[in-house]
Protein backbone atom coordinates (compact mmCIF):
# COMPACT_ATOMS: atom_id res chain seq x y z
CA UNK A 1 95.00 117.38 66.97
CA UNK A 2 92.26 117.47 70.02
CA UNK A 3 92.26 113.62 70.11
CA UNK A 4 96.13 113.68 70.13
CA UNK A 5 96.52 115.83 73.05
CA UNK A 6 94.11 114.20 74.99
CA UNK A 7 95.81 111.07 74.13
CA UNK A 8 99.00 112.20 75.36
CA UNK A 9 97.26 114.05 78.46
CA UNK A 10 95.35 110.48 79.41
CA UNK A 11 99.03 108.21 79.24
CA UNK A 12 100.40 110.73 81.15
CA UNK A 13 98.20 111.19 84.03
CA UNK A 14 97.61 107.51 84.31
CA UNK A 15 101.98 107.10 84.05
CA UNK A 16 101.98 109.64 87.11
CA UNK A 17 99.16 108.22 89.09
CA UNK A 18 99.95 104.91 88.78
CA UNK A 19 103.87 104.75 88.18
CA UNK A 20 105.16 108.08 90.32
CA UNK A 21 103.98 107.20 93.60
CA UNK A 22 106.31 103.97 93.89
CA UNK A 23 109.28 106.57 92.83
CA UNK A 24 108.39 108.86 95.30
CA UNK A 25 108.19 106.29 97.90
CA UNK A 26 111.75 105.75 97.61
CA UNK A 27 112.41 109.23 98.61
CA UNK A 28 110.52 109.29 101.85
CA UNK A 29 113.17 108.87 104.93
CA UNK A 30 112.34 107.10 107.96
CA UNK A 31 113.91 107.95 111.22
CA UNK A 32 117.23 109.34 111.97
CA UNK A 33 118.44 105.60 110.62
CA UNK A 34 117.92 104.01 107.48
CA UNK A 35 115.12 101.51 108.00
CA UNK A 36 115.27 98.16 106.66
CA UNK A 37 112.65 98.22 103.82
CA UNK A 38 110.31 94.72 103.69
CA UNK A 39 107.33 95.98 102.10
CA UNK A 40 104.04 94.20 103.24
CA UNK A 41 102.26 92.82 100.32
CA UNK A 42 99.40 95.77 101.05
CA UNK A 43 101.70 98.14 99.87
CA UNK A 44 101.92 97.05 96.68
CA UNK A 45 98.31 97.08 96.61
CA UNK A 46 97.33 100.41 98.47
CA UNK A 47 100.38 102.79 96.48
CA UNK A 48 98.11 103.03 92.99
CA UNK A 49 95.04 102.42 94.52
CA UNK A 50 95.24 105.71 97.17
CA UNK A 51 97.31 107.57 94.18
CA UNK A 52 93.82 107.02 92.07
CA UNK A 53 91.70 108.07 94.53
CA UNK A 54 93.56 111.00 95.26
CA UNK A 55 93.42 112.38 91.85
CA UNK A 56 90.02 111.20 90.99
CA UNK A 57 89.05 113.39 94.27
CA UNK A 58 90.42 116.01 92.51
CA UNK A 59 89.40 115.58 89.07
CA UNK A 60 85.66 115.55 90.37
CA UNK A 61 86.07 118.30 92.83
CA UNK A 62 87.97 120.68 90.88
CA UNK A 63 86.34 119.28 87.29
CA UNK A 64 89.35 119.77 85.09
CA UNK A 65 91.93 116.82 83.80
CA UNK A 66 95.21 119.35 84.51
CA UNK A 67 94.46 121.21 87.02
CA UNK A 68 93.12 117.32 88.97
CA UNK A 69 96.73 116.18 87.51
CA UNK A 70 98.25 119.62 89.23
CA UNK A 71 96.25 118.84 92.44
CA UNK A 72 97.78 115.60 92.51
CA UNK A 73 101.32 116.89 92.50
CA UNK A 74 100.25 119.38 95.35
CA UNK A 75 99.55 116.79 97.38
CA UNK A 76 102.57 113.92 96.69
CA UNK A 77 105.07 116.18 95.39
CA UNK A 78 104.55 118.70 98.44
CA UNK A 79 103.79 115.99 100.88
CA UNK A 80 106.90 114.13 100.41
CA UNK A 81 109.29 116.87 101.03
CA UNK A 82 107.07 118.01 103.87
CA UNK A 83 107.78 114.83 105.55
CA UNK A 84 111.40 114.43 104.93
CA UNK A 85 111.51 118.00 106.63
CA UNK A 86 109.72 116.50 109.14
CA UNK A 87 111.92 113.48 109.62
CA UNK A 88 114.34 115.49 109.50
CA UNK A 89 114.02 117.44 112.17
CA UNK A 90 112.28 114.52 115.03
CA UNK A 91 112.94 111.35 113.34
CA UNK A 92 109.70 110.46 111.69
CA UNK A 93 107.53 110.69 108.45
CA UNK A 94 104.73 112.45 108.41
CA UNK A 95 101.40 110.30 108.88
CA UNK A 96 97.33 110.84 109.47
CA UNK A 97 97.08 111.99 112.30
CA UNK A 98 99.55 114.86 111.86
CA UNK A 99 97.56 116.31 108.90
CA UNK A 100 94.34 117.59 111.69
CA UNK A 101 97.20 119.46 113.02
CA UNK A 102 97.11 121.95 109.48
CA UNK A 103 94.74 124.15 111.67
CA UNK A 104 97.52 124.78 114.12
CA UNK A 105 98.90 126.55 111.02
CA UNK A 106 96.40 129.97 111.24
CA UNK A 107 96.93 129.40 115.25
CA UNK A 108 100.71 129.21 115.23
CA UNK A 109 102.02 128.86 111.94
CA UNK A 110 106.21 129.81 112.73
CA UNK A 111 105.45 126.66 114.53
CA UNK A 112 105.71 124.70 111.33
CA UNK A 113 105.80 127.33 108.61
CA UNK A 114 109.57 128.35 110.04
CA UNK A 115 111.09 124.49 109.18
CA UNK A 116 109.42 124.00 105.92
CA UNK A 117 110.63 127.74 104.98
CA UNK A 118 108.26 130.62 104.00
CA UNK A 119 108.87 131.12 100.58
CA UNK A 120 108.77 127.91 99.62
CA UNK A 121 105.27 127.59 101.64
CA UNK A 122 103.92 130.83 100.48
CA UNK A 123 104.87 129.58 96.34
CA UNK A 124 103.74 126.28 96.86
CA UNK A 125 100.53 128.26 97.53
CA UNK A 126 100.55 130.70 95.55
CA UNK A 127 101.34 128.33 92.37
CA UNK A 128 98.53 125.85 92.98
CA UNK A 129 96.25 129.24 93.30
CA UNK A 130 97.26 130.00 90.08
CA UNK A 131 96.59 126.25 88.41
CA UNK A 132 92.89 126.67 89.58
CA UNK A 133 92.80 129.85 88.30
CA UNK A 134 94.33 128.87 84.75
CA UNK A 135 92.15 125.60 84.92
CA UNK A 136 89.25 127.11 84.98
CA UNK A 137 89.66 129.53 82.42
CA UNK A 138 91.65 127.54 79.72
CA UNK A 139 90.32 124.00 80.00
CA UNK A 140 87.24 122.45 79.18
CA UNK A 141 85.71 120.72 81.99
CA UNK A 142 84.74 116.84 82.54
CA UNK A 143 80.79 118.22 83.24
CA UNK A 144 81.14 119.79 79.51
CA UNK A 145 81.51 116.23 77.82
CA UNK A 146 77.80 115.69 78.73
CA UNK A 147 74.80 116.30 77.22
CA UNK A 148 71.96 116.57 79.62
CA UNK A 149 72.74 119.21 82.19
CA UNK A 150 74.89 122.17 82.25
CA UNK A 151 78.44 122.23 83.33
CA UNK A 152 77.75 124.43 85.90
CA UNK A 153 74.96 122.07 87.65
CA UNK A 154 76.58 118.90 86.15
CA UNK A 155 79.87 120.00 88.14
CA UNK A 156 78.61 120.28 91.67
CA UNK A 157 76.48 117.32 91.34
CA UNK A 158 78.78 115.07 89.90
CA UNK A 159 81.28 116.92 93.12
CA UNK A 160 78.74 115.97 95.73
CA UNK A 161 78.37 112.40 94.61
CA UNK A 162 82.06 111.40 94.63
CA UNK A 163 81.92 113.36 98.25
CA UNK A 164 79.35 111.26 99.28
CA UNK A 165 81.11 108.24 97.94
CA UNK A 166 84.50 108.68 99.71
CA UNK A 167 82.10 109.28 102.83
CA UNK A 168 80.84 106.01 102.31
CA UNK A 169 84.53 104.42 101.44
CA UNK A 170 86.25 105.31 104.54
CA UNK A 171 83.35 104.33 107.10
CA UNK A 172 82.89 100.86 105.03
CA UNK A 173 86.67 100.88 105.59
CA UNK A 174 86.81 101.32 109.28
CA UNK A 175 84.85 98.67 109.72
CA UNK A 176 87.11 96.12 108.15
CA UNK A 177 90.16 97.23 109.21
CA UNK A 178 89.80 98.06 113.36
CA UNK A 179 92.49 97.90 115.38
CA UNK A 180 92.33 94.39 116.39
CA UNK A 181 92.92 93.59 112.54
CA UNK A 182 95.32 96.03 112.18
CA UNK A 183 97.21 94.33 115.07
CA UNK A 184 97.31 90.88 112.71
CA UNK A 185 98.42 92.94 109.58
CA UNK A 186 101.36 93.90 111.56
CA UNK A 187 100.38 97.68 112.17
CA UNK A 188 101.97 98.25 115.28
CA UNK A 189 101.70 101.93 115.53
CA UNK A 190 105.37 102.59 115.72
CA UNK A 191 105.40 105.38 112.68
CA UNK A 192 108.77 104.69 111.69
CA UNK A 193 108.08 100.47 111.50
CA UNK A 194 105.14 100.93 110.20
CA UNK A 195 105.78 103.50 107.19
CA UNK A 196 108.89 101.28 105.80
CA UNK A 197 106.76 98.45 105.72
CA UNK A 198 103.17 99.64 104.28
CA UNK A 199 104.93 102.63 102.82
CA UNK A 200 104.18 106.59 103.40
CA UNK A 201 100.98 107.32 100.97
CA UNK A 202 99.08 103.96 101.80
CA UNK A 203 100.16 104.54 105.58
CA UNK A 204 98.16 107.91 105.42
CA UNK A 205 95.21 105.87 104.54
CA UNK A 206 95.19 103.11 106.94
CA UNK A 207 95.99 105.29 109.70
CA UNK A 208 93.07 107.41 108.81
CA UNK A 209 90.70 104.61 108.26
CA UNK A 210 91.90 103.84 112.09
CA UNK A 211 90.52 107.04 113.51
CA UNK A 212 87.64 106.21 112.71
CA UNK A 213 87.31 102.84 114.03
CA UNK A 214 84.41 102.74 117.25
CA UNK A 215 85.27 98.94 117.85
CA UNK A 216 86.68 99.57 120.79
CA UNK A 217 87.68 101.96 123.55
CA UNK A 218 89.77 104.70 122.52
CA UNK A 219 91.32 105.14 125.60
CA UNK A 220 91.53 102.01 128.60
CA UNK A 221 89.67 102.44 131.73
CA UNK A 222 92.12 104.60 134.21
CA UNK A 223 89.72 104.96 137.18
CA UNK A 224 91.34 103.92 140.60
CA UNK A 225 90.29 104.42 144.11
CA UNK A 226 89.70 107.45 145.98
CA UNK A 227 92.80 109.28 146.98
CA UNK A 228 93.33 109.87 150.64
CA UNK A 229 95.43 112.34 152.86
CA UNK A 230 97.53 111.25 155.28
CA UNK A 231 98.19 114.74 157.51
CA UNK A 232 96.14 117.02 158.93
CA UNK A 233 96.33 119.78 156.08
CA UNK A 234 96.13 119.46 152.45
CA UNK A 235 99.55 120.88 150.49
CA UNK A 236 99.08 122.87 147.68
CA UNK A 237 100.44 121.17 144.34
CA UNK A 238 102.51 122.47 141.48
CA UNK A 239 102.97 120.57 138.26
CA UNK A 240 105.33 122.29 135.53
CA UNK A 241 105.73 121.41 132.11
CA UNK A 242 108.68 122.93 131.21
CA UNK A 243 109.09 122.74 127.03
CA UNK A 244 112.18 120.80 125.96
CA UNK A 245 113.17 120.68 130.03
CA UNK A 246 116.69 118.33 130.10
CA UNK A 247 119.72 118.16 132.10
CA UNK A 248 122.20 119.56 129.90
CA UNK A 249 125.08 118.48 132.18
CA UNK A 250 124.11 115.14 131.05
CA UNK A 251 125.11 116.47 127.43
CA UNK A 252 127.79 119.00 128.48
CA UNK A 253 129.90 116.06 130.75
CA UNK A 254 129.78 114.21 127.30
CA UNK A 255 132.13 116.92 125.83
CA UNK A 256 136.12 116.80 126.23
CA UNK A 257 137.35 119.63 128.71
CA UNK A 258 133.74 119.29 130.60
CA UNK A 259 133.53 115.65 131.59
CA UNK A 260 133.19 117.22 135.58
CA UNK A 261 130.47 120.33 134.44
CA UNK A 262 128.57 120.97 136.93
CA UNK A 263 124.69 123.07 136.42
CA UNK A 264 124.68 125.08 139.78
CA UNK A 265 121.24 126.42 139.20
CA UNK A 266 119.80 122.33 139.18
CA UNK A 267 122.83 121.71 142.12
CA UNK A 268 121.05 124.95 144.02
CA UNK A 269 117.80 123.18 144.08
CA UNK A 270 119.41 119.73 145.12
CA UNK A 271 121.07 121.47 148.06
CA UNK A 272 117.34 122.48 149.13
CA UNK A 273 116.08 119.00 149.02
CA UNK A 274 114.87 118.79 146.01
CA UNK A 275 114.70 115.15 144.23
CA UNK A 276 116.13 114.79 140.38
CA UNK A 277 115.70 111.99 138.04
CA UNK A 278 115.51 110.67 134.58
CA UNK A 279 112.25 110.43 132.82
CA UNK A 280 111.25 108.43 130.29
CA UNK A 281 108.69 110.30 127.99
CA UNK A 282 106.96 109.54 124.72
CA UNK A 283 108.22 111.77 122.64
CA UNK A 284 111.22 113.55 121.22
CA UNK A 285 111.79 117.19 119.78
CA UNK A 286 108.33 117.91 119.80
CA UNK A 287 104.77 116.20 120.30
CA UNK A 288 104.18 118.01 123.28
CA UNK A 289 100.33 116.24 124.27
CA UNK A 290 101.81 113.05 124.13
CA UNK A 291 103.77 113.49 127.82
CA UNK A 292 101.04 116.03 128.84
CA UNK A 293 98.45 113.69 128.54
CA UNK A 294 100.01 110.99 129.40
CA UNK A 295 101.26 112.86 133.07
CA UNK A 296 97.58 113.81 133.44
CA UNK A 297 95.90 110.81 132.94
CA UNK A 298 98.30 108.42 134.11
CA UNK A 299 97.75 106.34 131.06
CA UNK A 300 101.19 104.72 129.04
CA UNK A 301 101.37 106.26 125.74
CA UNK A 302 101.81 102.85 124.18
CA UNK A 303 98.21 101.43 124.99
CA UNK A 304 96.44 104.31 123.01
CA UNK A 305 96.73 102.50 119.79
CA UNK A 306 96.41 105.14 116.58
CA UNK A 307 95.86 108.08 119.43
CA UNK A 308 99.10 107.44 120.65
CA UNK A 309 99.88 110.01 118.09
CA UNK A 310 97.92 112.47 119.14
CA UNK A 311 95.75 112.15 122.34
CA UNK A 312 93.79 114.96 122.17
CA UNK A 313 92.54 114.41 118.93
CA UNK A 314 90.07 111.86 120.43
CA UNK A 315 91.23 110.39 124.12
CA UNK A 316 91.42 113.16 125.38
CA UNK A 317 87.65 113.54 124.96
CA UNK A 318 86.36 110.59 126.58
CA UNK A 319 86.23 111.17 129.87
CA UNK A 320 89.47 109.75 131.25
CA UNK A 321 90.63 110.07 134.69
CA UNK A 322 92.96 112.92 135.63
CA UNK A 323 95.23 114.19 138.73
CA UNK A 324 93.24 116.82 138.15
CA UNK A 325 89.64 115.32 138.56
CA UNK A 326 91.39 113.28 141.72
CA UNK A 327 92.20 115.99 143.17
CA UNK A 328 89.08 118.29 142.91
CA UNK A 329 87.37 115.15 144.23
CA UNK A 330 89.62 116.06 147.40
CA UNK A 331 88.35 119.41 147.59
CA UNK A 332 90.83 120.83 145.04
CA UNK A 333 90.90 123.98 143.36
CA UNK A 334 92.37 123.33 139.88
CA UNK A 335 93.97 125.70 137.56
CA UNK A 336 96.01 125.01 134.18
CA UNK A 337 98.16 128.26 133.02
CA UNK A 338 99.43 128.18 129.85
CA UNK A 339 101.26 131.57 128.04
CA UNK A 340 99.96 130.40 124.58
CA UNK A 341 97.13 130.02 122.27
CA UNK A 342 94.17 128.22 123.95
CA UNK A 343 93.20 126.96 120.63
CA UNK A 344 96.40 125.22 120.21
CA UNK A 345 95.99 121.35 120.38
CA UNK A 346 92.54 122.13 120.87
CA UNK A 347 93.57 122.75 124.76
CA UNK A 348 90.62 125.51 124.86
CA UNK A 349 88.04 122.26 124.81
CA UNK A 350 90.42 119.55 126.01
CA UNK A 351 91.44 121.27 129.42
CA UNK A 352 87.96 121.83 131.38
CA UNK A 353 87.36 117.90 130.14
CA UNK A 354 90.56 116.70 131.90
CA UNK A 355 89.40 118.08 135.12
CA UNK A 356 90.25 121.65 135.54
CA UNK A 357 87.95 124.27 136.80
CA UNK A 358 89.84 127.31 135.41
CA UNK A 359 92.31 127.79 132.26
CA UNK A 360 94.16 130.90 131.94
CA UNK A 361 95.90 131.36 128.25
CA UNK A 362 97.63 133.73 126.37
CA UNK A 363 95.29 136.73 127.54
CA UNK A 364 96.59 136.92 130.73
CA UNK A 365 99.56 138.50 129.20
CA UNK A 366 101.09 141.19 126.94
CA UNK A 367 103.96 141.95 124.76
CA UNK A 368 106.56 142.50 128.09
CA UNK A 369 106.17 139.71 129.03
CA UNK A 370 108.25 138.03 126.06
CA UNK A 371 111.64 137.20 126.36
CA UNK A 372 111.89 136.38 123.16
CA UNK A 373 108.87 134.87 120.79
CA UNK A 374 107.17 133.94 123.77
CA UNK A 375 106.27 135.05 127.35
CA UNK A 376 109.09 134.63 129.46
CA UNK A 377 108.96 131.54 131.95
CA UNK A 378 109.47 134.86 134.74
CA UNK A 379 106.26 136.38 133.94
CA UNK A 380 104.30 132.69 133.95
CA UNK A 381 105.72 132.47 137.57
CA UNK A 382 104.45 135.79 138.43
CA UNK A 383 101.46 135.14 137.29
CA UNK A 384 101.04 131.88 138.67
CA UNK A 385 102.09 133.44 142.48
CA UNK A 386 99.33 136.13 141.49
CA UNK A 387 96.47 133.96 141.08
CA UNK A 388 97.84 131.69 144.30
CA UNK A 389 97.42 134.71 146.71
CA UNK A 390 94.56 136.11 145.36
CA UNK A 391 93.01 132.87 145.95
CA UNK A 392 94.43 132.49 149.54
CA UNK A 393 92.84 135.47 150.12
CA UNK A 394 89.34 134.41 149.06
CA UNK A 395 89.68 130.75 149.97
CA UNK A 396 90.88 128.19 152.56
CA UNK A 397 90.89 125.47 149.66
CA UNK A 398 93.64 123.70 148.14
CA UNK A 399 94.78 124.44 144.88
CA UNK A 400 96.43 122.28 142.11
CA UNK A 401 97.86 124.43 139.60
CA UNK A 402 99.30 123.06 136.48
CA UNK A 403 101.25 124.95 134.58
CA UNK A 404 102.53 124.49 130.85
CA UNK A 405 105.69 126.72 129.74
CA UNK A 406 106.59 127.98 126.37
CA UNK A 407 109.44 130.32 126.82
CA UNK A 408 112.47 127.78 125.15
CA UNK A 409 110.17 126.77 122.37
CA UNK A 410 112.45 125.98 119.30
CA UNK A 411 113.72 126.54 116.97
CA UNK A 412 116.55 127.96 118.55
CA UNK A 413 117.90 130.75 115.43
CA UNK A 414 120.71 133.80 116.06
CA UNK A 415 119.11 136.92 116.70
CA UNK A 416 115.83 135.46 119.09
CA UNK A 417 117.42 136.77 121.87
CA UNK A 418 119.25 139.67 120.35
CA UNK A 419 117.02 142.48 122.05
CA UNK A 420 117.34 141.49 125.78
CA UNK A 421 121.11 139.43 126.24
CA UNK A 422 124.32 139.03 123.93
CA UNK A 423 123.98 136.31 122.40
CA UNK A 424 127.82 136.20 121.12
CA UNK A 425 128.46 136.01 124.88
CA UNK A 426 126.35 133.58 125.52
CA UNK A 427 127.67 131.13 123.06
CA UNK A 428 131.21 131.80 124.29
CA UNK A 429 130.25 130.94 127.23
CA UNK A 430 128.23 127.51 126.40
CA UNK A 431 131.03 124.43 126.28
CA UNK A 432 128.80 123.15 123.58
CA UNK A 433 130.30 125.92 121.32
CA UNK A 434 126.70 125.99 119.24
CA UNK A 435 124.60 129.46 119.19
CA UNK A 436 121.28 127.10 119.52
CA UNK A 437 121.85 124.89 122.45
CA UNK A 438 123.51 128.41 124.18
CA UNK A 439 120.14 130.30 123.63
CA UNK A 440 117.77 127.31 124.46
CA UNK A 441 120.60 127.23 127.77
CA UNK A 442 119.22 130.53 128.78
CA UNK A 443 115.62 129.29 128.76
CA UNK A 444 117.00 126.38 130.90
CA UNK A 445 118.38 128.47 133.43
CA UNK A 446 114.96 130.44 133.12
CA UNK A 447 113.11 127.38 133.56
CA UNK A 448 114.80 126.34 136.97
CA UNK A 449 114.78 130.18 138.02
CA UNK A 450 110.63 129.26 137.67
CA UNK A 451 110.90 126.67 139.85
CA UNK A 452 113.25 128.41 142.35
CA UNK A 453 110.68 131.24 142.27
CA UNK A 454 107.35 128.90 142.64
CA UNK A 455 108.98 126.80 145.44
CA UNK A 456 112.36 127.84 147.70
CA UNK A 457 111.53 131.30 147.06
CA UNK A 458 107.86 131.48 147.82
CA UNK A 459 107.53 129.26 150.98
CA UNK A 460 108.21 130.83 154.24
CA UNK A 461 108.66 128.74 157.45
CA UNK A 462 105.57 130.29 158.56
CA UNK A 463 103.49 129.13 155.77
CA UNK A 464 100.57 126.81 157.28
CA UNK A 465 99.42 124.92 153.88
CA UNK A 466 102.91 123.27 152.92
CA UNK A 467 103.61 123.33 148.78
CA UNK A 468 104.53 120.40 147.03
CA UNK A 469 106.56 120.83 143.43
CA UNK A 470 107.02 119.05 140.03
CA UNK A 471 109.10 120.38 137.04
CA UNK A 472 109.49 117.89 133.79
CA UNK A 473 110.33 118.29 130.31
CA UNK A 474 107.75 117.11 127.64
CA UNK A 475 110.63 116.13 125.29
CA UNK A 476 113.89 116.61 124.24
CA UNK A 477 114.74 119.87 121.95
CA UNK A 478 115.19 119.00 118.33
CA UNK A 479 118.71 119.30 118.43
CA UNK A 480 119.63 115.75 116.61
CA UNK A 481 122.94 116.83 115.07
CA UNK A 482 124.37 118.74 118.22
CA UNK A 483 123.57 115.57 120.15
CA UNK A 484 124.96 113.29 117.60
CA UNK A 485 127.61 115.05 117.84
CA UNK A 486 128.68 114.50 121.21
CA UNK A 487 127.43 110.83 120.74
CA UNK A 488 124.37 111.85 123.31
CA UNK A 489 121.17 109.14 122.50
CA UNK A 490 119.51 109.09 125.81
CA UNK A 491 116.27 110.12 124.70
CA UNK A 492 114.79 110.35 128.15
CA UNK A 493 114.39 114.01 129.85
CA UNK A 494 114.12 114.94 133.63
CA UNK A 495 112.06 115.47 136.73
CA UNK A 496 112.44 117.51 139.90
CA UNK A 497 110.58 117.25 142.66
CA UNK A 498 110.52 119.31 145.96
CA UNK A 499 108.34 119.73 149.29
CA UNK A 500 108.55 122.64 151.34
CA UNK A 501 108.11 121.25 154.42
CA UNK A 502 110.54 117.87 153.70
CA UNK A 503 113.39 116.38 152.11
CA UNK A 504 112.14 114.84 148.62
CA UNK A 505 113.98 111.38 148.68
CA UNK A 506 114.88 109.56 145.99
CA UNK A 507 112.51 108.40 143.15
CA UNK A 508 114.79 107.12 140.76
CA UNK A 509 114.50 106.47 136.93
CA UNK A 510 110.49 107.56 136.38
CA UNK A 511 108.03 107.03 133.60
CA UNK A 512 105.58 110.00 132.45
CA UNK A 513 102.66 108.23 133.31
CA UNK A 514 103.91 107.76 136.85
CA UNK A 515 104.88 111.03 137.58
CA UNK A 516 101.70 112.29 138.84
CA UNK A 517 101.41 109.23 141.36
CA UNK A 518 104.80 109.79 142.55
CA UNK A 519 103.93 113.79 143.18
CA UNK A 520 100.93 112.76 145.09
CA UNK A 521 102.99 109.94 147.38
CA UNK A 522 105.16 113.12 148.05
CA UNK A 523 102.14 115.36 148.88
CA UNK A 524 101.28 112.72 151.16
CA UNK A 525 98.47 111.12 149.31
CA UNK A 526 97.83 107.41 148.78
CA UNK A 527 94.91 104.97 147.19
């Protein structure tokens, strides 16, 4: 009766591992359109291999055939949903590079937690808990079946070795398959391409395998000349990143009854010579360090290879040059202000090591200053004006501030702004008609009110050190069926740009990784 059941136990596990992962495959969606699937001849290599290493990872970690067979489904049958939740909500599947991001879960976790939904989160947890649990206490374990050691040395040693082998896999690995071989396989780093054609689970592996190839430079060689002032005195410089940061009259004119909408607050800062543009940025709904780094660093999204997907999981750390470091090589003061977590994107290490001398986070603030979740783009700009003056009183030096807002952070739900505005009102009022593009509106408004206050408002013709301005979105707000909607698929954001002490001109359609050069040419810097 034994032998049967472990019959039956064996053709089923190998039936799942080896037969499952194709049908899962099937159900992974890629980008907001259906991809044309033709499968590279990898994938039908790499979907039973990785599905066998996976569950032999957890049959010698966790030492028992079910509860290996259960810690297989956690990870395909909760991955697979995960990332159609995902691609839901931005456009893409889930890949490697997106899994170091888990930690962000203890840092931020509505950040995440909120789209997948808590329950099912907290059971999926709470269920695999439980396997362990039963494992361990109704099953006999693989150690058990031999006869020199006991289980309970057998276990960890037999743990330790398969460790030590998957070690040994994935650098032997990485040396096979660098980038410059990925490039010939057709791995192009687009995640959408490249998961309909080497499929989700074996795309997980090769991208991993790719982090850890050292064959070449992670990031290319940004350094450029010396920067040099034209004028007599040295401005000071403002860069915002203003989260999800748009034109919405570039969405609103799209909708019948509105085609002439003007925004007065973006008009207002027009009318005081501020310059406005288009921006094209490398991301959309989310994937915030992808435009940050790239405005730092100057450095196109596109040539990162694998760390195009996340820049500060490794470029970010190899001493790439910044408009930070440029400018404290001018005699710069620079300061990053962020209302948030430090910890988040790993900022609290990657900020000093893109050139700033002094990063103020989330403990520069308290509770009042939310509007909403998070602290209110008013109290950043308060802030910000604080630690200006009280350095002007201290110091002749310039300063380059950047700043990094989190106010209009999605998702946009009823009731996040029900304690300080009516939101009924506010979506009456909104021609989109939709409760979430009315309340991320608000944080709009709030975001050029920031700028108003940082620039118009806080120069006075008698100021001596003129102040030179940028405001640009990171990305679009996740907003796909709203924009659909309207037939809005301009993916690109916006840019303002403002001097106190002159007329802005006009800049035109901008990329990210030009913005910085294009603030300096304004401050009156050049090579």
């Amino acid at each position: 009766m034994i032998g049967d059941k472990t019959a039956v136990l064996s053709v089923l596990t190998v039936f799942t591992v080896l037969v499952v992962p194709f049908v899962l495959e099937a159900m992974i969606r890629i980008g907001f359109k259906r991809q044309p699937l033709k499968r590279h001849a990898l994938f039908y290599v790499l979907t039973p291999v990785v599905s066998t290493l996976v569950y032999l990872t957890f049959a010698a970690v966790l030492g028992h055939p079910i509860i290996a067979l259960v810690g297989w489904f956690f990870v395909y049958g909760g991955l697979t949903p995960v990332s159609n939740i995902k691609n839901r909500i931005l456009g893409e599947p889930l890949v490697a590079p997106d899994l170091e991001t888990t930690r962000h879960l203890l840092i931020y976790p509505e950040f995440y937690v909120d789209y997948v939904g808590r329950v099912r989160f907290v059971s999926i947890l709470v269920g695999f808990a439980a396997s362990i649990a039963a494992s361990f206490i109704f099953e006999t374990s693989f150690a058990s079946y031999q006869p020199w050691l006991s289980p309970w040395i057998a276990g960890p040693l037999l743990a330790a070795a398969w460790v030590g082998f998957m070690i040994l896999l994935a650098k032997g690995a990485s040396r096979i398959l660098t980038h410059r071989r990925a490039a010939k396989l057709g791995i192009t780093f687009d995640i959408n391409r490249d998961t309909a054609r080497f499929g989700f689970f074996p795309l997980i592996a090769l991208y991993a395998v790719l982090l850890l190839d050292k064959s070449q430079p992670v990031a290319p060689d940004n350094s450029r000349p010396p920067l040099k002032h034209s004028g007599d005195v040295q401005p000071d410089i403002i860069a915002l990143q203003a989260e999800s940061y748009f034109d919405i009259d570039r969405l609103y004119q799209r909708i019948e009854g509105f085609e002439d909408h003007r925004w007065d607050a973006l008009g207002a800062l027009r009318t005081a010579g501020a310059a406005t543009g288009t921006l094209e940025v490398p991301a959309w709904g989310a994937n915030t360090m992808k435009s940050e780094f790239a405005f730092l660093t100057g450095i196109a999204n596109h040539t990162l290879g694998i760390d195009r997907i996340n820049p500060y999981q490794r470029a970010a750390y190899t001493g790439v040059e910044t408009i930070a470091t440029r400018l404290r090589a001018q005699g710069y003061r620079t300061i990053c202000v962020h209302p948030a977590k430090k910890e988040f994107f790993r900022r609290s290490t990657v900020i000093p090591l893109l050139g700033f001398d002094e990063f103020i986070g989330l403990e520069a603030f308290d509770d009042s200053d939310r509007l909403g979740p998070y602290v209110a783009d008013a109290a950043l700009g308060a802030r910000m004006q604080a630690v200006i003056d009280s350095h002007k009183k201290a110091s002749e030096q310039p300063l380059f501030v950047f700043a990094i807002t989190i106010e209009s952070h999605g998702p946009w739900d009823a009731g996040r702004l029900s304690r300080w505005l009516d939101e009924e009102a506010l979506t009456e009022a909104c021609p989109s008609a939709d409760r979430s593009f009315a309340l991320y509106r608000k944080h709009m408004d709030n975001a050029l009110a920031l700028f108003k206050a940082l620039g118009p408002d806080a120069v006075t013709a008698g100021d001596i050190r003129p102040r030179v301005l940028a405001l640009y979105g990171d990305h679009q707000p996740a907003l796909r069926d709203l924009f659909d909607r309207h037939g809005f698929t301009d993916e690109t954001v916006d840019y303002i740009l403002w001097h106190s002490h002159a007329h802005a001109g006009d800049h035109g359609r901008l990329r990210v990784e030009g913005l910085a050069d294009s603030l300096l040419a304004l401050a009156g810097f050049r090579h």
